[in-house]
N, C-alpha and C. Protein backbone atom coordinates (compact mmCIF):
# COMPACT_ATOMS: atom_id res chain seq x y z
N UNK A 1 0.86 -1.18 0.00
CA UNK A 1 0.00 0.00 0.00
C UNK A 1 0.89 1.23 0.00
N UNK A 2 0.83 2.10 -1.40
CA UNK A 2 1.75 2.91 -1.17
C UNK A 2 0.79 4.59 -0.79
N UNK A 3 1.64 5.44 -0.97
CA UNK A 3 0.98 6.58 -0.72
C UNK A 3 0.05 7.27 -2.04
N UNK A 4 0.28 6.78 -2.99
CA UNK A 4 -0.76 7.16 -3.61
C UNK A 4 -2.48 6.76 -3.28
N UNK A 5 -2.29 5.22 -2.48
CA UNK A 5 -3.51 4.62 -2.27
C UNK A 5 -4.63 5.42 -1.10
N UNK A 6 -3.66 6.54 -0.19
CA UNK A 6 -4.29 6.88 0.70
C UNK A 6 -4.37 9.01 0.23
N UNK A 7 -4.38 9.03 -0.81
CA UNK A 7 -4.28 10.28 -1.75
C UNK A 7 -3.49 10.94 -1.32
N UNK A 8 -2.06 10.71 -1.03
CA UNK A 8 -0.94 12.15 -0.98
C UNK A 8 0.21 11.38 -1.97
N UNK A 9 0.58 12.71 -2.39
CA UNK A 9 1.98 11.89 -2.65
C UNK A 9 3.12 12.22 -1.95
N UNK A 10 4.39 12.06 -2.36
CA UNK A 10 5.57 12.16 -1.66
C UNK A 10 5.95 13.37 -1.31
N UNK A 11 5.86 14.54 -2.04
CA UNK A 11 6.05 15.53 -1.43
C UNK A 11 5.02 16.14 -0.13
N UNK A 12 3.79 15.80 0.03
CA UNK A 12 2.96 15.70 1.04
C UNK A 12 3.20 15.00 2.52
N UNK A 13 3.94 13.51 2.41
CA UNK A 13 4.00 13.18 3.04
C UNK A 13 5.26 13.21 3.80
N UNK A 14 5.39 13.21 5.40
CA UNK A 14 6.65 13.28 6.08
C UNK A 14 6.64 11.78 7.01
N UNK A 15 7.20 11.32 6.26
CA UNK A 15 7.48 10.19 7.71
C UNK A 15 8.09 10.21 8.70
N UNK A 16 9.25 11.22 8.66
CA UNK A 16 9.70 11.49 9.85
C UNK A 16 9.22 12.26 10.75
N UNK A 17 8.21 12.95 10.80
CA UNK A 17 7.04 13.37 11.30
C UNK A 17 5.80 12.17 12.17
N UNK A 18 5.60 12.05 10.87
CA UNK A 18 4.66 10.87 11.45
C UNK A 18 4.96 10.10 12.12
N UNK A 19 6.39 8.86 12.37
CA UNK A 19 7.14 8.31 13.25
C UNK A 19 7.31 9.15 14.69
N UNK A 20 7.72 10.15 14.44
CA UNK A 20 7.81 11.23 15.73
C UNK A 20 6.59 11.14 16.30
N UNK A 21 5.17 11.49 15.67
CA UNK A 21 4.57 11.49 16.16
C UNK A 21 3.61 10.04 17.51
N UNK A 22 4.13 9.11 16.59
CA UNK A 22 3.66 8.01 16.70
C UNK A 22 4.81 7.67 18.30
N UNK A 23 5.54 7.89 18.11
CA UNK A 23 6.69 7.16 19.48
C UNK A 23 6.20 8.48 20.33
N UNK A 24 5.81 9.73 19.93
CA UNK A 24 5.06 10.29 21.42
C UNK A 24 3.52 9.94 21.72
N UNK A 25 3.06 9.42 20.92
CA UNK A 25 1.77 8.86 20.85
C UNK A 25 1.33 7.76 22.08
N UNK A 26 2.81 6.80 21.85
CA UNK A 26 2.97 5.42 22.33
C UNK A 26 2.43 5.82 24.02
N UNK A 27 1.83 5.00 24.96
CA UNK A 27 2.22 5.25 26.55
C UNK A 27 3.18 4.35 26.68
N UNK A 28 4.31 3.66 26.18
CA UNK A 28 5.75 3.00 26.03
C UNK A 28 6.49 3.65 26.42
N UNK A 29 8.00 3.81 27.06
CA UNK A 29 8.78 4.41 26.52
C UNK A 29 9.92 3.88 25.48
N UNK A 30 9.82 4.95 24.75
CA UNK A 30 10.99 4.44 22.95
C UNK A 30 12.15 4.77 23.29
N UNK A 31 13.22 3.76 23.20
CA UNK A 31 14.53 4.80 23.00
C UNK A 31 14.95 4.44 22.28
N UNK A 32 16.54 5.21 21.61
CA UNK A 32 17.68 4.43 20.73
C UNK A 32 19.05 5.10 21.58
N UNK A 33 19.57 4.05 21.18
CA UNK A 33 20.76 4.46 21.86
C UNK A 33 22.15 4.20 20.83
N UNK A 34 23.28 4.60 20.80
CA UNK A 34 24.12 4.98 19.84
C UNK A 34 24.99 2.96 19.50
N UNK A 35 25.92 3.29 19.01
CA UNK A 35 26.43 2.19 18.73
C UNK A 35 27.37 1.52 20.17
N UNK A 36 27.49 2.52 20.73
CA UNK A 36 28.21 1.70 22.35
C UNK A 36 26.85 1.43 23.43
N UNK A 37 25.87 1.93 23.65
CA UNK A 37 24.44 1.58 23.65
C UNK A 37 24.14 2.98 24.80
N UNK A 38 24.82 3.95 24.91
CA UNK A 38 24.67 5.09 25.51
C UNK A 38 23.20 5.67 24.53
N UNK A 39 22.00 6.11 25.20
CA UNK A 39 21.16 6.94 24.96
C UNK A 39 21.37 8.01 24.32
N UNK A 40 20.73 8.02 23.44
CA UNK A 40 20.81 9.47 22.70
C UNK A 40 19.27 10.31 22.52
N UNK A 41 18.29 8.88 22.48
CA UNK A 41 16.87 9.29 22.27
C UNK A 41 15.97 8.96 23.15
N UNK A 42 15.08 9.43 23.82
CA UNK A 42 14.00 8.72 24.58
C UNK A 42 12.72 10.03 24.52
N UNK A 43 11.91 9.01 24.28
CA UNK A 43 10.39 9.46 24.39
C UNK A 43 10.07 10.37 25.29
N UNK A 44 9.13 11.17 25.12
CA UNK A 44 8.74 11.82 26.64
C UNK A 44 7.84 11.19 27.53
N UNK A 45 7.57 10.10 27.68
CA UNK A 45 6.98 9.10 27.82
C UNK A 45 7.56 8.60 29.64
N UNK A 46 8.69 8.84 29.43
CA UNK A 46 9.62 8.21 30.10
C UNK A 46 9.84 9.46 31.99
N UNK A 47 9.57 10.73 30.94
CA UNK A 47 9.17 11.92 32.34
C UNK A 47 8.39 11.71 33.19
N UNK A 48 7.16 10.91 32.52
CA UNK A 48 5.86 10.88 33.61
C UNK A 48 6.29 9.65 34.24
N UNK A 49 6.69 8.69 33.48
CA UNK A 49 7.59 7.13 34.66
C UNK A 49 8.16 7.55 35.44
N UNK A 50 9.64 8.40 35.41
CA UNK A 50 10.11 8.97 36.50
C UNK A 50 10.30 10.17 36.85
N UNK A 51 9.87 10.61 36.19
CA UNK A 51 9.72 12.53 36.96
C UNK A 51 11.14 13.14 36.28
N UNK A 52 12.37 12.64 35.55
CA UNK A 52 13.47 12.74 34.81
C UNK A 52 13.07 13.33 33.82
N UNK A 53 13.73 13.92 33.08
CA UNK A 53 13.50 14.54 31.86
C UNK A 53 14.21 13.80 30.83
N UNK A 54 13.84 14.13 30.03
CA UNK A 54 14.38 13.29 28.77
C UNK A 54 15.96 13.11 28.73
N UNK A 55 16.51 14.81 28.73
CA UNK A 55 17.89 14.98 28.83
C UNK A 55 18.82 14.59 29.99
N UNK A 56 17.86 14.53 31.31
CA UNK A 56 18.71 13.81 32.38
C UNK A 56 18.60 12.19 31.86
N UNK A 57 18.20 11.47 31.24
CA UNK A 57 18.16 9.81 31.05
C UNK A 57 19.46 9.50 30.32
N UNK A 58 19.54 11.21 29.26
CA UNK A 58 20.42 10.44 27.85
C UNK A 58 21.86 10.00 28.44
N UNK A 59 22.47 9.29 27.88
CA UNK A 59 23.60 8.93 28.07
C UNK A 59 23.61 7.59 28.75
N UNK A 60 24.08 7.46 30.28
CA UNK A 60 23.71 6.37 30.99
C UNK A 60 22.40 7.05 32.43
N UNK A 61 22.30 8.08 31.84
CA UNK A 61 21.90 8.76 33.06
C UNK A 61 20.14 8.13 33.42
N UNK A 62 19.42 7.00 32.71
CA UNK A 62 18.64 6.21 32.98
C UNK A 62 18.91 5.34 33.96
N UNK A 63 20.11 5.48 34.04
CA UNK A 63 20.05 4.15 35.27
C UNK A 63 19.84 4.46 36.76
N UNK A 64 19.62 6.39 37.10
CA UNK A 64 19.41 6.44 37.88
C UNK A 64 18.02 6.57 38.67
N UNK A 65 17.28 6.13 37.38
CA UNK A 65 16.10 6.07 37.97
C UNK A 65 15.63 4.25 38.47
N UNK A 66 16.46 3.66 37.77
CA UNK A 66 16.16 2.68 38.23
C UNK A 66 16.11 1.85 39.44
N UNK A 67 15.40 0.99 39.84
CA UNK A 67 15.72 0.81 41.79
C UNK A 67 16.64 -0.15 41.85
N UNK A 68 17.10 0.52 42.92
CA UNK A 68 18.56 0.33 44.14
C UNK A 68 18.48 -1.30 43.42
N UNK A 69 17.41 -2.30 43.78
CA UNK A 69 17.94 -3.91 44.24
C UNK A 69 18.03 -4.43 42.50
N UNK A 70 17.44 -3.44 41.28
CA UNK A 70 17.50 -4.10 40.02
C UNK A 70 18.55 -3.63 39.46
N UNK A 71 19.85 -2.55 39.79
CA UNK A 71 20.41 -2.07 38.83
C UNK A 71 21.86 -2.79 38.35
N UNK A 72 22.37 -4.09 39.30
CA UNK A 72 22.99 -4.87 39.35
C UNK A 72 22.67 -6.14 38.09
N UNK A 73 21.66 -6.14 38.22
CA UNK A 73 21.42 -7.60 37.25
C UNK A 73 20.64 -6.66 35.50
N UNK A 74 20.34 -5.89 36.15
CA UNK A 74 19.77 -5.17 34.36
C UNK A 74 21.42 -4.39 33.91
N UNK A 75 22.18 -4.61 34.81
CA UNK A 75 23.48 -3.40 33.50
C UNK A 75 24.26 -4.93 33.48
N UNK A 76 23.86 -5.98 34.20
CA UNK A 76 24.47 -7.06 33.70
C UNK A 76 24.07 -8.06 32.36
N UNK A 77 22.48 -7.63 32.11
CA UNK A 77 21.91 -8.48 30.92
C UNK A 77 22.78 -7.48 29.67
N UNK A 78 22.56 -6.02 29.73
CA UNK A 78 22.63 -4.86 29.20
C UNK A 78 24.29 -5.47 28.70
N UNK A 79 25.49 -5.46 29.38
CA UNK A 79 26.41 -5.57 29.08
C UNK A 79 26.81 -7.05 28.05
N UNK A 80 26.30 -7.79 28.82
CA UNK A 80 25.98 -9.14 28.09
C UNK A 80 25.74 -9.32 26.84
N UNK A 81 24.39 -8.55 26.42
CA UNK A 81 23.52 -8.02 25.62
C UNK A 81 24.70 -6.96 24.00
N UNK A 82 25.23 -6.19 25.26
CA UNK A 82 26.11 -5.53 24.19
C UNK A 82 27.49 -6.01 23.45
N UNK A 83 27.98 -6.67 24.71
CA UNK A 83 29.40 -7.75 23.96
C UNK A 83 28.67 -8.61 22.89
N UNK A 84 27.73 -8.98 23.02
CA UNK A 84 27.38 -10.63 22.15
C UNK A 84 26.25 -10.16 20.50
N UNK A 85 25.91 -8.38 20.50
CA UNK A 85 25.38 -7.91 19.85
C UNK A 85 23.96 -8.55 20.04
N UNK A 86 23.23 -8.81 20.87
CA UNK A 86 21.79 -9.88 20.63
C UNK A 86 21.30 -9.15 21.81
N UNK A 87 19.84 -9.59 21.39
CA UNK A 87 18.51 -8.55 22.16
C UNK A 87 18.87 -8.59 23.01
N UNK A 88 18.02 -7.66 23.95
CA UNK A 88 18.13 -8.65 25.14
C UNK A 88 16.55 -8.06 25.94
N UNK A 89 16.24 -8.43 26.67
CA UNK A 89 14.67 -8.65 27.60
C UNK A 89 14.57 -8.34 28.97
N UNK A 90 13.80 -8.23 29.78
CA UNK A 90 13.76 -8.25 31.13
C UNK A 90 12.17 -7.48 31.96
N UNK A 91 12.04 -7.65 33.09
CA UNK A 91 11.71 -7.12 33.88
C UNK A 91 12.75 -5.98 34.87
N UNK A 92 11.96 -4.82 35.27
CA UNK A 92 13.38 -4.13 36.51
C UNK A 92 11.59 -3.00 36.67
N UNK A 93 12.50 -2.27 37.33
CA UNK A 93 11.33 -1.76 38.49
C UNK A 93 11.76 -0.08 38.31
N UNK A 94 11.65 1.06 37.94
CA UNK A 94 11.78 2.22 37.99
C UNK A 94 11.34 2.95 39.18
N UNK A 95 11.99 3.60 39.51
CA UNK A 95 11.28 4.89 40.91
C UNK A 95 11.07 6.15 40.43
N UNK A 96 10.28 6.58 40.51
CA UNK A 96 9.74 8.64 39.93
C UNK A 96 10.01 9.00 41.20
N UNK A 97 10.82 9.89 40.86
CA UNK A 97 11.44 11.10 41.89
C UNK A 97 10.78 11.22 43.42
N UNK A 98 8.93 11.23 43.47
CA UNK A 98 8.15 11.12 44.33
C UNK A 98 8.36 9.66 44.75
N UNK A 99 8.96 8.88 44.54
CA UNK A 99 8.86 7.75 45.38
C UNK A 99 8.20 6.60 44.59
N UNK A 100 7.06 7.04 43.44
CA UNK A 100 6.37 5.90 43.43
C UNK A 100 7.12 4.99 42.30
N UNK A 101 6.55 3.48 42.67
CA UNK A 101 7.69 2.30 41.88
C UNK A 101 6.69 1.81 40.79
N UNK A 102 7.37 1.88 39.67
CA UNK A 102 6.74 1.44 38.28
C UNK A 102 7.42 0.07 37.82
N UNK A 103 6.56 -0.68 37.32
CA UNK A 103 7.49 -2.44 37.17
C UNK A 103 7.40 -1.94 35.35
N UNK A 104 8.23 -2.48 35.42
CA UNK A 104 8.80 -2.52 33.47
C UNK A 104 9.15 -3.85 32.80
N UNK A 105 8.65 -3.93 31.77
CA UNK A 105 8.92 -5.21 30.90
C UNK A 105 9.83 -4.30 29.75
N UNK A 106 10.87 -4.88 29.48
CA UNK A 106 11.80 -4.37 28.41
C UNK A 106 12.29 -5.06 27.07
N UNK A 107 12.40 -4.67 26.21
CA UNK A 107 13.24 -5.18 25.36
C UNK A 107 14.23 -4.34 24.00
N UNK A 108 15.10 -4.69 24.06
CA UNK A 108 16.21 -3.74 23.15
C UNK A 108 17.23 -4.65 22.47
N UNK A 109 17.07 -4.12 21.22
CA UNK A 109 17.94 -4.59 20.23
C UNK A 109 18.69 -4.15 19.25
N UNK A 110 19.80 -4.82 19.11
CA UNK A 110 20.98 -3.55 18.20
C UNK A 110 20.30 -3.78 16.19
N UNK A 111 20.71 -2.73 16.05
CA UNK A 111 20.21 -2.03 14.65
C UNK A 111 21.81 -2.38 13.32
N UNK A 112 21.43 -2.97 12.61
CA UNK A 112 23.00 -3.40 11.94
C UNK A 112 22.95 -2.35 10.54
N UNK A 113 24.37 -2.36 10.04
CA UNK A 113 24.10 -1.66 8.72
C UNK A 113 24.30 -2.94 7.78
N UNK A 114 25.11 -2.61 6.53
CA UNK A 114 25.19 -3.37 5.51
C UNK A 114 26.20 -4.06 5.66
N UNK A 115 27.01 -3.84 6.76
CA UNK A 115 28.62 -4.52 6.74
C UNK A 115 28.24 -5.74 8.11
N UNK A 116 26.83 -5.35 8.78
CA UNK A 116 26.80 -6.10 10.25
C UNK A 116 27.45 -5.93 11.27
N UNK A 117 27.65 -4.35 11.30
CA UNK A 117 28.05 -3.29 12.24
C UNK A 117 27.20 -2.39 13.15
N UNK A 118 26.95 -2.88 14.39
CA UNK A 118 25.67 -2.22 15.22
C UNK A 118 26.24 -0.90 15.23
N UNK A 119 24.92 0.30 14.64
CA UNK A 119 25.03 1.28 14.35
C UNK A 119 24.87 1.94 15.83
N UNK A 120 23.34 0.74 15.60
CA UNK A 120 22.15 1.74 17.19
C UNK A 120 21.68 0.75 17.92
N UNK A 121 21.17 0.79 19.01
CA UNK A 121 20.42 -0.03 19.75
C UNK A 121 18.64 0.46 19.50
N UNK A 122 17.60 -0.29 19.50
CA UNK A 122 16.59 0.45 19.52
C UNK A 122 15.97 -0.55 20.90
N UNK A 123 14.43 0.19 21.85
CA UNK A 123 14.32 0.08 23.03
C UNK A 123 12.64 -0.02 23.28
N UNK A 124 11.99 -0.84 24.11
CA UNK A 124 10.99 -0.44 24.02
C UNK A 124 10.80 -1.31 25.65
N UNK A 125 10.01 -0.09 26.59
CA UNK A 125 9.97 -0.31 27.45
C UNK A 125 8.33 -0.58 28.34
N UNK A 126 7.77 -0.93 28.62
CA UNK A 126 6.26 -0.85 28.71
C UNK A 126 5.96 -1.19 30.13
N UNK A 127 5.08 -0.28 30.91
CA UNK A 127 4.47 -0.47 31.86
C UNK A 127 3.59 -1.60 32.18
N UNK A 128 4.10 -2.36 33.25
CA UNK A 128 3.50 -3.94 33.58
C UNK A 128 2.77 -3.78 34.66
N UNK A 129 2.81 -2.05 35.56
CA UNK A 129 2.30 -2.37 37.13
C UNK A 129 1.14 -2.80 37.32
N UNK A 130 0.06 -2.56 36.45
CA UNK A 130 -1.31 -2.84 36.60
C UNK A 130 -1.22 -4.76 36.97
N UNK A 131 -0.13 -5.59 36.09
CA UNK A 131 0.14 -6.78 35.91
C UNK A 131 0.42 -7.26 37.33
N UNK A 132 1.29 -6.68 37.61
CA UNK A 132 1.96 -6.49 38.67
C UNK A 132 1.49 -6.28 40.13
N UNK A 133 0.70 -5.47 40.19
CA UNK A 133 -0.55 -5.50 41.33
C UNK A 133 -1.23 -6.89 41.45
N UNK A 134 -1.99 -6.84 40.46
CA UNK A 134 -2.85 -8.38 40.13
C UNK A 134 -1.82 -9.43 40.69
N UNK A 135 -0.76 -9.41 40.34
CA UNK A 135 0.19 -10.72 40.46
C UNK A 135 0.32 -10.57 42.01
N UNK A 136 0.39 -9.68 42.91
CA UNK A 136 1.08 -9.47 44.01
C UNK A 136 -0.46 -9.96 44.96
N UNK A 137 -1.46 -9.35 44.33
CA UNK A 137 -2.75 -9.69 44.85
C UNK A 137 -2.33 -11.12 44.99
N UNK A 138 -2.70 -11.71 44.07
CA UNK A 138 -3.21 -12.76 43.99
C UNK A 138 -1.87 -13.86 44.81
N UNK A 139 -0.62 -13.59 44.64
CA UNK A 139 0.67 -14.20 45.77
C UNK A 139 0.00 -14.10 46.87
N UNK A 140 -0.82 -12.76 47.60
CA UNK A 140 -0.90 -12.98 48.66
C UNK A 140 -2.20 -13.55 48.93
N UNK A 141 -3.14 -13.81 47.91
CA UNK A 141 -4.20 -14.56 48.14
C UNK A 141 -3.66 -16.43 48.51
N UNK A 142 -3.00 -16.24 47.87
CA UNK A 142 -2.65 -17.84 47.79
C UNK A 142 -1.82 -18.11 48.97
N UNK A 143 -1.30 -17.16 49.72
CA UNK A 143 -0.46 -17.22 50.91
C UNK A 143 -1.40 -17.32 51.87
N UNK A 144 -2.36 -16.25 51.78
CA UNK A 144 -3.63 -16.69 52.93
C UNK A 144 -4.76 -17.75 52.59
N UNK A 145 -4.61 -18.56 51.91
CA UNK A 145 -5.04 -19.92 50.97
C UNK A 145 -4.15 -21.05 51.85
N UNK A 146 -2.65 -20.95 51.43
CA UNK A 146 -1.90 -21.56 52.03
C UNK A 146 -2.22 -21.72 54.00
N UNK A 147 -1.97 -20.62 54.33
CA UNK A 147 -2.57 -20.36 55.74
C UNK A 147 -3.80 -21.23 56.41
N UNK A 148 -4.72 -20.99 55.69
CA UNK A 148 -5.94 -21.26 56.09
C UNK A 148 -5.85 -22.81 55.88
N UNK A 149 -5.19 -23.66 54.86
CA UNK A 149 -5.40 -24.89 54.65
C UNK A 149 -4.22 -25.14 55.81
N UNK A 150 -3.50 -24.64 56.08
CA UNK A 150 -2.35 -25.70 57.18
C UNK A 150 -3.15 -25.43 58.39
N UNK A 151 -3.94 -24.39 58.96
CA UNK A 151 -4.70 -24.10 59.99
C UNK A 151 -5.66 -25.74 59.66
N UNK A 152 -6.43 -25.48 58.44
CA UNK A 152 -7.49 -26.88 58.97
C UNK A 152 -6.62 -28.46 59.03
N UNK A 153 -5.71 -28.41 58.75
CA UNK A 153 -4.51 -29.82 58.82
C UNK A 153 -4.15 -29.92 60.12
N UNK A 154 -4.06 -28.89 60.46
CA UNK A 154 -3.85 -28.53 61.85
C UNK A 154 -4.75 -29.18 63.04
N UNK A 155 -6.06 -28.49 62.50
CA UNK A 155 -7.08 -28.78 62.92
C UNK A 155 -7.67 -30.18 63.15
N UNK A 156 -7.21 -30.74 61.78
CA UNK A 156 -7.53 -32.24 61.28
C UNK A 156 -7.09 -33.12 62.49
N UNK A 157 -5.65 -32.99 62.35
CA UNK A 157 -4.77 -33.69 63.35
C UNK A 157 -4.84 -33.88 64.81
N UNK A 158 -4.89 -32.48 65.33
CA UNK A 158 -6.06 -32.54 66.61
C UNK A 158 -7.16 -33.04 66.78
N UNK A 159 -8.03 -33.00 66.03
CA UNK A 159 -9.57 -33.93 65.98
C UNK A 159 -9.23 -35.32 66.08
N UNK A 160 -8.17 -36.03 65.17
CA UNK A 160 -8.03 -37.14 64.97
C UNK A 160 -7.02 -37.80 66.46
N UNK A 161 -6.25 -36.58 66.81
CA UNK A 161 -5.66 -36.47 68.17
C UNK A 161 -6.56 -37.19 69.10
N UNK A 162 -7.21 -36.13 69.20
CA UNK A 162 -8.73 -35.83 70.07
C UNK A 162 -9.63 -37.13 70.31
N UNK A 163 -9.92 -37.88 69.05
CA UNK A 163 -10.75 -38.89 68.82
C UNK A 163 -10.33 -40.13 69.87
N UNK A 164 -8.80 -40.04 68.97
CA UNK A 164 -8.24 -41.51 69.47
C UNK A 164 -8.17 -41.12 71.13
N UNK A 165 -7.77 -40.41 71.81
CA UNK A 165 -7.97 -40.62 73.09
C UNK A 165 -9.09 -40.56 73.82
N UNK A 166 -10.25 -39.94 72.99
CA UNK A 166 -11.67 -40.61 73.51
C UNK A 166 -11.78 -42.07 73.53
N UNK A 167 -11.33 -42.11 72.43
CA UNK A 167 -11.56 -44.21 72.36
C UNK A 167 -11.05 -44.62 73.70
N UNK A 168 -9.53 -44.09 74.21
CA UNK A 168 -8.61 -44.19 74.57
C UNK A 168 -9.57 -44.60 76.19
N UNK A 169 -10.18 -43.58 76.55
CA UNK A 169 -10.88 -42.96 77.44
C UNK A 169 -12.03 -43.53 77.50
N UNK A 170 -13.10 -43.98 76.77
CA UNK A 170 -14.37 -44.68 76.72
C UNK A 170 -13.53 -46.42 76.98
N UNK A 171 -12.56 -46.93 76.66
CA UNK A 171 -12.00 -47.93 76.32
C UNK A 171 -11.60 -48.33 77.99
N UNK A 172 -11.09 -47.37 78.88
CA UNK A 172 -10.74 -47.28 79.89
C UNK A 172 -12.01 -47.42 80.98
N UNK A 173 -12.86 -46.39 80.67
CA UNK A 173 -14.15 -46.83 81.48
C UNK A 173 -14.91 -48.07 81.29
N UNK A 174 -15.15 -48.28 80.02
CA UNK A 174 -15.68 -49.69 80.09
C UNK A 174 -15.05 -50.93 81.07
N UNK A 175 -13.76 -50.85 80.88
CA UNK A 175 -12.90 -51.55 81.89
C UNK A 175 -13.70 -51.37 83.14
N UNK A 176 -13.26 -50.34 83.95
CA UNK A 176 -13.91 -50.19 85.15
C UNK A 176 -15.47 -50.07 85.44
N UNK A 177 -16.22 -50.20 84.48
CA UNK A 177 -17.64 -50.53 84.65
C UNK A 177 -17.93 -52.05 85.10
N UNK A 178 -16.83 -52.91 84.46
CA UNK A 178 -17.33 -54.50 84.22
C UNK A 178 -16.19 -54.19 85.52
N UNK A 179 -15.47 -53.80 86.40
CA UNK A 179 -14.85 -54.16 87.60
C UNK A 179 -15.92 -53.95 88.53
């Protein structure tokens, strides 16, 4: 489907426009990052995640939004990722300036030219917390699930406790009835 089919032609149309528009469109955040995988681009997308501005992220300066216990194992996929030239994926957890924690599903992959020389990295990062709630719900449903069933096992065992020394006990009186 080219552009004649949708009535403009080429001088009408800007794709680099329209792309622009579309990666601020996204609620994602987009990035690219250069051929050593330092940031050069990110969405504005990425301000309202952490309260950062676009220009504080570029470079490596994303990593300081990221939290304290994930930033160890994500610059370790990241590095991994960049020696071996291949995607790479993850979960990690962002903090906005105010404190609040955003869970992230990620994925980024290097961009080759004609020789199979990573030019760029490209990035796409997407908000999972809604996922993430649900999931945490429901862990702790199953924890107080868990709970409640070792309480009636509990319970079980005592009854069955309980029983046998009635026997134990009716078994004993009968004795001393027939004495």
């Amino acid at each position: 489907m080219g552009n004649e089919s949708i009535g403009l032609d080429k001088s009408e149309f800007c794709y680099e426009q329209i792309y622009k528009e579309i990666i601020e469109t996204l609620p994602h955040v987009v990035w690219v990052g250069d051929s050593e995988g330092k940031v050069v681009f990110i969405n504005e997308t990425w301000e309202g995640w952490t309260g950062m501005t676009s220009e504080e992220a570029l470079g490596h300066g994303w990593v300081n939004a990221v939290h304290p216990e994930d930033v160890a194992e994500l610059l370790s996929k990241w590095e991994n990722a960049y020696k071996n030239g291949a995607p790479y994926y993850g979960e990690c957890r962002f903090v906005h300036l105010n404190g609040t924690i955003l869970y992230c599903s990620f994925l980024a992959k290097p961009v080759f030219n004609s020789e199979g020389v990573i030019t760029n990295w490209i990035g796409l990062d997407m908000d999972i917390s809604p996922m993430k709630c649900v999931e945490n719900k429901l862990k702790d449903k199953v924890r107080e699930l868990e709970r409640i069933n070792d309480l009636m096992i509990d319970r079980e065992l005592k009854m069955a406790a309980l029983k046998s020394e009635i026997k134990i006990l009716k078994a004993q009186l009968s004795i001393k009835t027939e004495l």
